[in-house]
N, C-alpha and C. Protein backbone atom coordinates (compact mmCIF):
# COMPACT_ATOMS: atom_id res chain seq x y z
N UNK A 1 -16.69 -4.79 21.75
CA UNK A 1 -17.40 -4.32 20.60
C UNK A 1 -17.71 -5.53 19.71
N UNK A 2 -19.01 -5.43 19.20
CA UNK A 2 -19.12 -6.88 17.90
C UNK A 2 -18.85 -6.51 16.99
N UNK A 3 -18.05 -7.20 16.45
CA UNK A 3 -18.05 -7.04 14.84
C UNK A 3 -18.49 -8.65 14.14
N UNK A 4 -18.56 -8.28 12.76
CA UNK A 4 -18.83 -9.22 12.05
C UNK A 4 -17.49 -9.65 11.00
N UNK A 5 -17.11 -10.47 10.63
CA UNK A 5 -15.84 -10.89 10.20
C UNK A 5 -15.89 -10.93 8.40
N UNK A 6 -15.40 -10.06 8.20
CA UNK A 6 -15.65 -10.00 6.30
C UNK A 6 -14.74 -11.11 5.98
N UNK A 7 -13.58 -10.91 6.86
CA UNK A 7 -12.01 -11.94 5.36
C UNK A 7 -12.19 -13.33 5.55
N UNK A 8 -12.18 -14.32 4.87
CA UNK A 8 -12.43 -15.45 4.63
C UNK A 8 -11.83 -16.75 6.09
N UNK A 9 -11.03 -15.87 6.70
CA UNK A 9 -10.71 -16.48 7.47
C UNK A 9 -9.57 -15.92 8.35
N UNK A 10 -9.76 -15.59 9.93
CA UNK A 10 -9.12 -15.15 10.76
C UNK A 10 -8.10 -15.47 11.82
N UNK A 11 -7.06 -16.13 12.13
CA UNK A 11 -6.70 -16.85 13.12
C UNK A 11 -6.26 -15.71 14.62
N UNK A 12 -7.20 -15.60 15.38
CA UNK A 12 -6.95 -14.97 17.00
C UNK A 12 -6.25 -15.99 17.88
N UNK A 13 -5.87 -14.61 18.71
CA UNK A 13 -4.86 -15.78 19.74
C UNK A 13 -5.65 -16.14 20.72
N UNK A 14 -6.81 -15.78 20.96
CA UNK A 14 -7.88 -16.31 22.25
C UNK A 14 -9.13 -16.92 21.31
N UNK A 15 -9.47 -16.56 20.49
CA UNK A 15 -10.77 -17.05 20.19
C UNK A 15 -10.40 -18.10 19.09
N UNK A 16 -9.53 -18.73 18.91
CA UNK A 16 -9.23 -19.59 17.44
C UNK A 16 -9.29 -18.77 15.65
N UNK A 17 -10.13 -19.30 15.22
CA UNK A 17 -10.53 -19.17 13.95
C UNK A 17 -11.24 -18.81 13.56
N UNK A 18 -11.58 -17.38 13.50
CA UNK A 18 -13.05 -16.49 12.95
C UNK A 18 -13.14 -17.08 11.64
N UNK A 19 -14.40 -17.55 11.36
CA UNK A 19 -14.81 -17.44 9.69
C UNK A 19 -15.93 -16.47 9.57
N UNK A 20 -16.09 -15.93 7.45
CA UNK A 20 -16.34 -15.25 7.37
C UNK A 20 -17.79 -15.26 8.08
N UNK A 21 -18.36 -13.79 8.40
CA UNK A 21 -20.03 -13.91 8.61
C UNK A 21 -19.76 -13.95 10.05
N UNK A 22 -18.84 -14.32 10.69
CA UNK A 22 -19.28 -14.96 11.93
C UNK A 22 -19.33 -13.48 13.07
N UNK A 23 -20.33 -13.34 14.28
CA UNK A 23 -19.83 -12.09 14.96
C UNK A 23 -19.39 -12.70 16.33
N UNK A 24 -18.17 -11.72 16.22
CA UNK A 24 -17.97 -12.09 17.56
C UNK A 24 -17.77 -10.46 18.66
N UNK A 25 -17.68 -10.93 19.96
CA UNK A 25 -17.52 -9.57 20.79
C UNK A 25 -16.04 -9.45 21.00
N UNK A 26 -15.08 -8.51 20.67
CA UNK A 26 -13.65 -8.34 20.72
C UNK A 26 -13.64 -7.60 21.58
N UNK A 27 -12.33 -7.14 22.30
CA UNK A 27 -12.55 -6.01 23.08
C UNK A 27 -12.23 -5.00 21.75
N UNK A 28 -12.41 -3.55 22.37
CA UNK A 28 -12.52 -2.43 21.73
C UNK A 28 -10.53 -2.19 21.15
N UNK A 29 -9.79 -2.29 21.65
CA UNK A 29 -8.29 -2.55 20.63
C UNK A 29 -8.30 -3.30 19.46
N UNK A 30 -8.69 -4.48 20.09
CA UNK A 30 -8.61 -5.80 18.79
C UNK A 30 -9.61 -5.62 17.34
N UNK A 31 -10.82 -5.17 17.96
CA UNK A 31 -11.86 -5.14 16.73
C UNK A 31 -11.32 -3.15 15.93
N UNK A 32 -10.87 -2.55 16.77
CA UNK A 32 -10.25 -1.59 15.53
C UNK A 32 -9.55 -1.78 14.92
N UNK A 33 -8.17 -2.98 15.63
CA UNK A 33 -7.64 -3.46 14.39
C UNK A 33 -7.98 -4.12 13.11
N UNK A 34 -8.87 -5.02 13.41
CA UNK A 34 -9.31 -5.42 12.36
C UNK A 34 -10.85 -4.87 11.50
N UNK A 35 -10.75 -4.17 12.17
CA UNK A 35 -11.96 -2.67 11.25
C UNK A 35 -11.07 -2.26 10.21
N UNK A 36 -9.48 -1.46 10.39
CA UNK A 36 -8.74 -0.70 10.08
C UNK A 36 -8.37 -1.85 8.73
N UNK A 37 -8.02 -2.79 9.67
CA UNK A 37 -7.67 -3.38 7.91
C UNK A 37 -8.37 -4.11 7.03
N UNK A 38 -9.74 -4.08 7.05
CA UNK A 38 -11.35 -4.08 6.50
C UNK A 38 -11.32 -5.81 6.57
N UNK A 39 -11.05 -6.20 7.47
CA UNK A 39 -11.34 -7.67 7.87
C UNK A 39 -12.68 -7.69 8.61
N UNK A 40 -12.94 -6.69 9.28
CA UNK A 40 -13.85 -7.21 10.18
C UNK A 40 -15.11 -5.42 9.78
N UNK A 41 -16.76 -5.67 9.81
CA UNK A 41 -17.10 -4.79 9.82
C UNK A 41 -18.07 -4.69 11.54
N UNK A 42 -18.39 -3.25 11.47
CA UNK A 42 -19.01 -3.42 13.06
C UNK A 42 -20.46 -3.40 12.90
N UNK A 43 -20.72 -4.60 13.94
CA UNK A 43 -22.14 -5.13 14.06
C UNK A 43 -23.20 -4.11 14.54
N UNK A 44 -24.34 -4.36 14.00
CA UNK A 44 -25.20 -3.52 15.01
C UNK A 44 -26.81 -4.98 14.70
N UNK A 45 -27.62 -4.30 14.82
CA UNK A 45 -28.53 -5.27 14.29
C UNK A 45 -28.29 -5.70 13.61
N UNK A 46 -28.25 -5.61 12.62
CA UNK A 46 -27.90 -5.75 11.02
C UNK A 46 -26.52 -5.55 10.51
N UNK A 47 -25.71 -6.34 9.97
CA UNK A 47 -24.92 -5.77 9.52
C UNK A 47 -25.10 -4.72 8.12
N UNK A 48 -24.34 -4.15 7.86
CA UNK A 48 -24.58 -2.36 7.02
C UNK A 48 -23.07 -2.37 6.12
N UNK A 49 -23.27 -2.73 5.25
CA UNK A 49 -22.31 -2.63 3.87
C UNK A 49 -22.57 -1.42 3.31
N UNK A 50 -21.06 -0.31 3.22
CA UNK A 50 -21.28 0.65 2.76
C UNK A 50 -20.99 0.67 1.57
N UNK A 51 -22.09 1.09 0.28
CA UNK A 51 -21.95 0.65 -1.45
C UNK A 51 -22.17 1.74 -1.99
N UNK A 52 -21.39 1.95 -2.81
CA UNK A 52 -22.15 3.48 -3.52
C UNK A 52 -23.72 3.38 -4.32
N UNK A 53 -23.57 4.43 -4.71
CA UNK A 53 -25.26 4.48 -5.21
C UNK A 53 -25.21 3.97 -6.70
N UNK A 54 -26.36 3.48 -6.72
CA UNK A 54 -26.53 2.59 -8.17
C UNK A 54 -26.66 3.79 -9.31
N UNK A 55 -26.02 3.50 -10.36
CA UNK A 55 -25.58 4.40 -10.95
C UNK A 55 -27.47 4.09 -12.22
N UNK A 56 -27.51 5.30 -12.84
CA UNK A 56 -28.46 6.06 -13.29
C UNK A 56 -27.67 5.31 -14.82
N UNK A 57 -28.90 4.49 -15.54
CA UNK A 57 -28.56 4.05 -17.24
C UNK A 57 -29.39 5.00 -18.04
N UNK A 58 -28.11 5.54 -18.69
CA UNK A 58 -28.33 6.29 -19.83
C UNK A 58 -29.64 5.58 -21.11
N UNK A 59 -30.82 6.52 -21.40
CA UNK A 59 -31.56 5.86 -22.61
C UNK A 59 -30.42 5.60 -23.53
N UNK A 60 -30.23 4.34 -24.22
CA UNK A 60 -29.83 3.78 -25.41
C UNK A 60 -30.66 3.42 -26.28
N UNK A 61 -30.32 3.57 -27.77
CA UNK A 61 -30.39 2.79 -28.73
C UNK A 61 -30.86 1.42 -28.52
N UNK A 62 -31.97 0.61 -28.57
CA UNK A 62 -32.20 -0.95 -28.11
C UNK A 62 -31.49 -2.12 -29.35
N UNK A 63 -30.90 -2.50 -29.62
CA UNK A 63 -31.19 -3.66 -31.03
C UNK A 63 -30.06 -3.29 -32.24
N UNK A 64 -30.81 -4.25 -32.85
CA UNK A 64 -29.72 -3.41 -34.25
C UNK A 64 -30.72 -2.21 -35.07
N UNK A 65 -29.72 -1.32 -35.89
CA UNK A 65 -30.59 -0.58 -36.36
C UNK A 65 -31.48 -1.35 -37.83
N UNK A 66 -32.17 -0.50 -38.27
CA UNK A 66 -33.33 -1.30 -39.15
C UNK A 66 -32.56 -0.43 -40.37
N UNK A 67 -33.46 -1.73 -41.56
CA UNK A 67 -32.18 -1.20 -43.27
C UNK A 67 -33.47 -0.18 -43.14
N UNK A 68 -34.15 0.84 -42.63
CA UNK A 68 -34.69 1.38 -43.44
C UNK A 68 -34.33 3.01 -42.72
N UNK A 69 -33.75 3.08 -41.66
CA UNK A 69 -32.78 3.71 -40.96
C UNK A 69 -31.31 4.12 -40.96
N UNK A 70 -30.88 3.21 -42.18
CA UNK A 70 -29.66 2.69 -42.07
C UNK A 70 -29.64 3.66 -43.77
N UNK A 71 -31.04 3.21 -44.44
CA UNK A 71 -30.92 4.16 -46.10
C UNK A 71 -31.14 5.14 -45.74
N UNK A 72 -32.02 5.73 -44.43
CA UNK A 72 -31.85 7.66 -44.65
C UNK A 72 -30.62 8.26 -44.58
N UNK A 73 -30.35 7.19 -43.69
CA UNK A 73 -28.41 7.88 -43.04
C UNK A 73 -28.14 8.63 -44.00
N UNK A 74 -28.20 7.41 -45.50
CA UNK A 74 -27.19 7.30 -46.44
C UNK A 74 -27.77 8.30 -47.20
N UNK A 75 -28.76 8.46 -47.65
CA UNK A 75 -29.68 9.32 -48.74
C UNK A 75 -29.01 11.34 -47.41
N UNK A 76 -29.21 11.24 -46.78
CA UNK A 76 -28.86 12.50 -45.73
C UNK A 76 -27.44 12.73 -46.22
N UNK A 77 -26.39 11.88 -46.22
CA UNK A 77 -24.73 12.34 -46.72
C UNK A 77 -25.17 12.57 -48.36
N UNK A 78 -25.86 12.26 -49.36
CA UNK A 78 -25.62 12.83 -50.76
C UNK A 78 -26.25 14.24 -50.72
């Protein structure tokens, strides 16, 4: 199976020293292990990072408020 190697650095007992990015073909034991402990993700064309969805920004307020915004406030509490 290929995977692609997320952790910064891997030491195997047959292949040396995976670094990150790199893909290599494991057999199918070895690369679940290191699926399981999110060292390694599995290749396909592309590798595929699973990210949640970009979160939705609330309309805000832009800036500071203006003094003429700031006197209705005040004139509204008397």
């Amino acid at each position: 199976m290929k995977v692609s190697i997320t952790a910064k650095a891997i030491l195997d007992d047959k292949l040396g020293k995976l670094t990150k990015d790199q893909v290599v073909d494991l057999p199918d034991h070895k690369a679940n292990f290191y699926l399981t402990r999110g060292e390694a993700v599995q290749y396909q064309t592309k590798v595929v990072y699973q990210s949640p969805a970009p979160t939705v920004n609330v309309d805000k307020p832009k800036g500071r408020k203006t003094l003429k915004s700031l006197l209705s406030q005040t004139s509204e509490l008397e």
